[in-house]
N, C-alpha and C. Protein backbone atom coordinates (compact mmCIF):
# COMPACT_ATOMS: atom_id res chain seq x y z
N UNK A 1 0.84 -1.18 0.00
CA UNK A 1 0.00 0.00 0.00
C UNK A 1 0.88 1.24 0.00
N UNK A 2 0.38 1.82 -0.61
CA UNK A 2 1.36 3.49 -0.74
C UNK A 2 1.05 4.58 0.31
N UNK A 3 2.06 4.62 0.84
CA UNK A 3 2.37 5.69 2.42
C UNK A 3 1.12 6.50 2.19
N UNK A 4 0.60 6.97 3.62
CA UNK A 4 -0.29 7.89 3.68
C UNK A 4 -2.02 7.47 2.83
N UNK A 5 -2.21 6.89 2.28
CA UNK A 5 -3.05 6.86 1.42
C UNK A 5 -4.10 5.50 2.55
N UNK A 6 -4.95 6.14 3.04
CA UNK A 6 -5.70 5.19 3.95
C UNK A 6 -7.44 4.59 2.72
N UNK A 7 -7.63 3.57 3.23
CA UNK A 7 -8.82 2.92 2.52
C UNK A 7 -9.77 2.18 3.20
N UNK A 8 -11.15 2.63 2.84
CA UNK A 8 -12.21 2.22 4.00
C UNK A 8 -12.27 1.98 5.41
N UNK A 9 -12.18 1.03 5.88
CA UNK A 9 -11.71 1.44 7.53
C UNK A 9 -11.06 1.89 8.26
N UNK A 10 -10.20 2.18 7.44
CA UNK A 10 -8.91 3.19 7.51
C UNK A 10 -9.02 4.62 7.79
N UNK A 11 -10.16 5.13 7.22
CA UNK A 11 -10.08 6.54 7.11
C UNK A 11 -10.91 7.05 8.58
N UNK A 12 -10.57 8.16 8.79
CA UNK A 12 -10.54 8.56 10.47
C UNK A 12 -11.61 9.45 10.54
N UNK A 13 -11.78 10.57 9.35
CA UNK A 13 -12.45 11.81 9.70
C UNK A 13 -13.70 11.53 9.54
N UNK A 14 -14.86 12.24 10.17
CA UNK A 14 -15.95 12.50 10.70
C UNK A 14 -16.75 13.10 9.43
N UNK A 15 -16.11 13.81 8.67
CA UNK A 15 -16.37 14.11 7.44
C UNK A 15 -15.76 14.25 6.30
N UNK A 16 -16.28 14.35 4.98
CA UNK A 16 -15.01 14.14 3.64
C UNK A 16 -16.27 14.63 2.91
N UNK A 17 -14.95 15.04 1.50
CA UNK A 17 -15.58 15.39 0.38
C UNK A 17 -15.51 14.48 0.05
N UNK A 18 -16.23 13.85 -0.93
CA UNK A 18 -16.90 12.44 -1.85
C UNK A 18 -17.02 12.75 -3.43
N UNK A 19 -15.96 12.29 -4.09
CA UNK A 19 -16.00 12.14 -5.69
C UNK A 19 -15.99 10.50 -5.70
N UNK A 20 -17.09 10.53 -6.69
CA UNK A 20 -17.70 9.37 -6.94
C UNK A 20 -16.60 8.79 -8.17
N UNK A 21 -17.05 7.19 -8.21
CA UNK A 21 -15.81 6.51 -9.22
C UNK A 21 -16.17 7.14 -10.83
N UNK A 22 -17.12 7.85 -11.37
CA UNK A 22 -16.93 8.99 -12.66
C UNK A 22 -16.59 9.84 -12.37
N UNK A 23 -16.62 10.30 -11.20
CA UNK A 23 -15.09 11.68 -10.90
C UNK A 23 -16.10 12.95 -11.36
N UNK A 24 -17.14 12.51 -11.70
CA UNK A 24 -18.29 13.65 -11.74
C UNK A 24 -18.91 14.53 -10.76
N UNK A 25 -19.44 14.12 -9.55
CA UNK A 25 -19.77 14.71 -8.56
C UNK A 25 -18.83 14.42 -6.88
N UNK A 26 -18.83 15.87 -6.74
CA UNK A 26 -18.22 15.71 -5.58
C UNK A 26 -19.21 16.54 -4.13
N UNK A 27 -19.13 15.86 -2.90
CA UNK A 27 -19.90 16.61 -2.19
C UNK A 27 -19.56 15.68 -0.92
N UNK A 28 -20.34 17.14 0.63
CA UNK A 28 -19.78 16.65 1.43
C UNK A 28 -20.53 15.78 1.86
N UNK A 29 -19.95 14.71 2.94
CA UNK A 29 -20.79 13.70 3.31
C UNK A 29 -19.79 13.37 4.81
N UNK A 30 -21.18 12.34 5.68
CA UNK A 30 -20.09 11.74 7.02
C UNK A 30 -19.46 10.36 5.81
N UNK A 31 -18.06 9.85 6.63
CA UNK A 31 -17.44 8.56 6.29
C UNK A 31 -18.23 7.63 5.77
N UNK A 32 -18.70 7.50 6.77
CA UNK A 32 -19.40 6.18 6.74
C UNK A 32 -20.61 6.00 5.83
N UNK A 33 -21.32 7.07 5.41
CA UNK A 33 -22.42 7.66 3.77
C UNK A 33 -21.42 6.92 2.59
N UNK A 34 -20.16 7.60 2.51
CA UNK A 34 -19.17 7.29 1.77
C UNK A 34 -18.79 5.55 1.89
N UNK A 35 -18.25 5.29 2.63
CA UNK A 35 -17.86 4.13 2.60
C UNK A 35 -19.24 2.68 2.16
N UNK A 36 -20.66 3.34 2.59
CA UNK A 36 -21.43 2.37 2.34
C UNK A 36 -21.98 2.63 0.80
N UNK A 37 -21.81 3.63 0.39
CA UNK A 37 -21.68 3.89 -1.00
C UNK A 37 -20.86 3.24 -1.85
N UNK A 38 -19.37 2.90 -1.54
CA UNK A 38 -18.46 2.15 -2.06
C UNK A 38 -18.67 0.53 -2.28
N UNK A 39 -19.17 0.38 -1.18
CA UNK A 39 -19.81 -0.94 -0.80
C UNK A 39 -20.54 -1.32 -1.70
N UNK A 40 -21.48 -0.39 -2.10
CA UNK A 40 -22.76 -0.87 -3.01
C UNK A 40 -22.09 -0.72 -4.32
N UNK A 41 -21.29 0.03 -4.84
CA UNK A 41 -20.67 -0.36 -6.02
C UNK A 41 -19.21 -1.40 -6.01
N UNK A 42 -18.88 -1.93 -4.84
CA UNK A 42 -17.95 -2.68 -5.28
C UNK A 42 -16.65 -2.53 -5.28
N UNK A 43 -16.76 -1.24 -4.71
CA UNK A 43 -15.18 -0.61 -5.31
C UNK A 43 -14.82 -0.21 -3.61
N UNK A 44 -13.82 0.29 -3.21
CA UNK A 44 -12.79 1.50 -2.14
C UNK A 44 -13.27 2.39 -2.01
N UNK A 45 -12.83 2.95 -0.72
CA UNK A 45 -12.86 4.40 -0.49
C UNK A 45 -12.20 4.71 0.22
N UNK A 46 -10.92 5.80 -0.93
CA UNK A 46 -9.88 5.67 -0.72
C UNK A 46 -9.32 7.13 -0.31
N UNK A 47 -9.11 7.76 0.93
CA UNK A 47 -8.74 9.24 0.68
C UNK A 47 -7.45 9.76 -0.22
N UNK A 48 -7.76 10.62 -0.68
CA UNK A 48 -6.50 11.14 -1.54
C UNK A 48 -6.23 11.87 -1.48
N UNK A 49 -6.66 12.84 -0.17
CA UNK A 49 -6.35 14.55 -0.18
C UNK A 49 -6.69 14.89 1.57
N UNK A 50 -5.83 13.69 2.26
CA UNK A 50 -5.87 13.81 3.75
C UNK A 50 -5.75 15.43 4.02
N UNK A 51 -5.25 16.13 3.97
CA UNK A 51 -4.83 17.47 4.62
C UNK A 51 -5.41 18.62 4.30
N UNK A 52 -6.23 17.96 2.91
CA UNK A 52 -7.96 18.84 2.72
C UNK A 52 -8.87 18.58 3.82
N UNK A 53 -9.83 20.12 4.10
CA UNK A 53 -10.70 20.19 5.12
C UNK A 53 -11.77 20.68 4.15
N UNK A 54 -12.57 19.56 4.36
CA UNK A 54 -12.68 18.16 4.92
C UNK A 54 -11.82 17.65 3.92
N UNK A 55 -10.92 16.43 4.29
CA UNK A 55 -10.02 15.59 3.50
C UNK A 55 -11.10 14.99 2.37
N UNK A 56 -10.20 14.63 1.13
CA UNK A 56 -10.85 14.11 0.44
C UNK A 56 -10.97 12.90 -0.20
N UNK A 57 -12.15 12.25 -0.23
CA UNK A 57 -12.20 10.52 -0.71
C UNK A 57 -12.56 9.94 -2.23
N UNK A 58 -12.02 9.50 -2.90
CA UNK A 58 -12.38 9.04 -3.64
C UNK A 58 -12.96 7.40 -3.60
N UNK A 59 -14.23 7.01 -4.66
CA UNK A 59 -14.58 5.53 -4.87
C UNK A 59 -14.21 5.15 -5.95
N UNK A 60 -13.28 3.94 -5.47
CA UNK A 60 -12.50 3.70 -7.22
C UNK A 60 -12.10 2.20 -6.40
N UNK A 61 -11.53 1.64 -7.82
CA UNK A 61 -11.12 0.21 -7.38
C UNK A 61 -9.50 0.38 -7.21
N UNK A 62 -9.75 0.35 -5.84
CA UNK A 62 -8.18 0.42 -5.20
C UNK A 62 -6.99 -0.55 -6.02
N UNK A 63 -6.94 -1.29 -5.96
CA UNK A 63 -6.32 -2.55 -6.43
C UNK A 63 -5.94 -2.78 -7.92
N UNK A 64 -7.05 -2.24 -8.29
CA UNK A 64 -6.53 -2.04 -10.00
C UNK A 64 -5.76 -0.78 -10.12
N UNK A 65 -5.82 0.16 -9.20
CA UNK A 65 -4.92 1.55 -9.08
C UNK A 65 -3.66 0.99 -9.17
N UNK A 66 -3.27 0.28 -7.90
CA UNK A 66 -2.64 0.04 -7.09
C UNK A 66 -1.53 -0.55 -8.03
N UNK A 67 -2.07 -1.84 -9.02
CA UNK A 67 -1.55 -2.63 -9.58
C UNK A 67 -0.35 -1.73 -10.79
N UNK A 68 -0.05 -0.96 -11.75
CA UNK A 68 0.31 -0.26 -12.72
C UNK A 68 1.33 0.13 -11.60
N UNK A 69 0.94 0.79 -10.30
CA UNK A 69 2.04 1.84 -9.67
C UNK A 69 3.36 0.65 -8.99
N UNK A 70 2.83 -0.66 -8.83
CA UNK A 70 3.75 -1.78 -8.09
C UNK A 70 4.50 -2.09 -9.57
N UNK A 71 3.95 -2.18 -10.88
CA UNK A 71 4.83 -2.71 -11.74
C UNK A 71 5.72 -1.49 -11.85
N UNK A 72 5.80 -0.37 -11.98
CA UNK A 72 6.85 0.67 -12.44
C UNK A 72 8.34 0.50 -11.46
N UNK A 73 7.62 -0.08 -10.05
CA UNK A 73 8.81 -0.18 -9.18
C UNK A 73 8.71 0.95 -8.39
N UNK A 74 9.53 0.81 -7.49
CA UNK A 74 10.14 1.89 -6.67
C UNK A 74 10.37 3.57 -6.89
C-alpha cells in the first residue's frame, strides 16, 4: 500500500468530500455515507487529499490503481 493513502476502515475523519468513481460529482458527506456507498458499487474508499478540510475521498477500485504503480517499481 502506498504511504499515507488510507482505505475504507482506515479513514478517520468525521467528514469528507466524496467524488464518486466517474469523478463527476463531488460533495460533502459523514465517512461512513461514503464508505457504504463504495460498498454498493464494489469498489474502495480511498482518501487522496488527507490534509484537505474536509479531506478528500475518492470511490474507485483500489487494487486495479494500485496494480500499474507496483509494476513501475520503486
Amino acid at each position: 500500500m502506498k504511504r499515507g493513502l488510507r482505505i475504507n476502515g482506515g479513514i478517520r475523519a468525521d467528514r469528507i468530500r466524496l467524488v464518486d468513481a466517474r469523478k463527476q460529482s463531488s460533495r460533502r458527506r459523514n465517512e461512513r455515507g461514503g464508505h457504504e456507498q463504495a460498498q454498493e458499487a464494489g469498489l474502495d474508499l480511498v482518501e487522496v487529499a488527507p490534509n484537505s478540510e474536509p479531506p478528500v475521498c475518492r470511490i474507485m477500485d483500489y487494487g486495479k490503481w494500485l496494480l500499474p504503480a507496483e509494476a513501475a517499481g520503486p
